[in-house]
Protein backbone atom coordinates (compact mmCIF):
# COMPACT_ATOMS: atom_id res chain seq x y z
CA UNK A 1 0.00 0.00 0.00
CA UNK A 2 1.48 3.32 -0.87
CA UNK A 3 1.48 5.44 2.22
CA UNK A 4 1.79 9.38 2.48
CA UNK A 5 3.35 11.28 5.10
CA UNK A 6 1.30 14.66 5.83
CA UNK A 7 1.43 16.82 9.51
CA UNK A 8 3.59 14.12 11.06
CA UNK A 9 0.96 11.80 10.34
CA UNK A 10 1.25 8.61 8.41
CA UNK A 11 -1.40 7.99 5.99
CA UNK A 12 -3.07 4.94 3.46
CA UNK A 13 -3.25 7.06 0.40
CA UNK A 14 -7.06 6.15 0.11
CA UNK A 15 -7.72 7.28 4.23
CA UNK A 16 -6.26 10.48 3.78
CA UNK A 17 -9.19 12.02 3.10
CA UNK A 18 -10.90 15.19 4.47
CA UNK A 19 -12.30 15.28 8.17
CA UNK A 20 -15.32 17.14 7.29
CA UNK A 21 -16.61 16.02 4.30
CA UNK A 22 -14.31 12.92 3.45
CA UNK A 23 -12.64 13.95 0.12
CA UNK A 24 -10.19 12.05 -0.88
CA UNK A 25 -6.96 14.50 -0.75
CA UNK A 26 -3.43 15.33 -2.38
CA UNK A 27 -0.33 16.65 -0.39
CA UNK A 28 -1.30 19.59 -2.37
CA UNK A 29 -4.87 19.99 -1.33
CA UNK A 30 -4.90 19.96 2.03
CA UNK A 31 -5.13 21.72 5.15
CA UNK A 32 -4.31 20.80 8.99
CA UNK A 33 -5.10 21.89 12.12
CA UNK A 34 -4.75 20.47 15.68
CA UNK A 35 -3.92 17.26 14.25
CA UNK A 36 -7.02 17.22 11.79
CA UNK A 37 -6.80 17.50 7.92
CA UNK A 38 -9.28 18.90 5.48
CA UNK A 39 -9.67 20.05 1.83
CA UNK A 40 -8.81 23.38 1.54
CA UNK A 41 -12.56 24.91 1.00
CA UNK A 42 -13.83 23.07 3.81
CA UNK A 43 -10.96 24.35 5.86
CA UNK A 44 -11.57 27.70 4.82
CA UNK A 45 -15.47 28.08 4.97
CA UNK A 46 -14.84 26.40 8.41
CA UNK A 47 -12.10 28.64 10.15
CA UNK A 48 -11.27 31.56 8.41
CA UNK A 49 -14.36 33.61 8.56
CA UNK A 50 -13.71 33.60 12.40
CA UNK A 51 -10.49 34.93 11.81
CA UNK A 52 -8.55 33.09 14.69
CA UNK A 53 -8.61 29.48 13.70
CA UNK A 54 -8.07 27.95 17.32
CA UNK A 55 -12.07 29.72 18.35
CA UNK A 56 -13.39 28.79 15.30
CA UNK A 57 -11.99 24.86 15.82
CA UNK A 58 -13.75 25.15 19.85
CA UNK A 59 -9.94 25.73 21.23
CA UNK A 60 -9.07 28.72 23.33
CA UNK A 61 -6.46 30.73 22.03
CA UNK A 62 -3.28 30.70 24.75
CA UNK A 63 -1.76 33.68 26.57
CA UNK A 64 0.72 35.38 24.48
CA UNK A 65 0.45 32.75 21.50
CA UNK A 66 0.36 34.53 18.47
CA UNK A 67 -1.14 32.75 15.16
């Protein structure tokens, strides 16, 4: 099985696949966050409108921790 290394992760090319929605991705079409991966819309259209990524993923932001 070929296997695909992506956020420190090891990954079955046909499991890496998005979190949300369950696209099958590319180690060009993805995005991670807290250990998570997604397609890049589905990242987008879920985080960035918040604009702080930890709130809009239910994490609290920490003390002097700048994105």
């Amino acid at each position: 099985m070929e296997c695909l290394v992506a956020d420190k992760q090891n990954f079955h090319k046909s499991c890496f696949r998005c979190h949300h929605c369950g696209s099958q991705l590319s180690l060009g079409n993805y995005a991670s966050l807290h250990g998570k991966i997604y397609c890049k819309p589905h990242f987008k259209q879920l985080f960035k409108s918040k604009g702080n990524y930890d709130e809009g993923f239910g994490h609290k932001q920490q003390p002097g921790f700048k994105l």
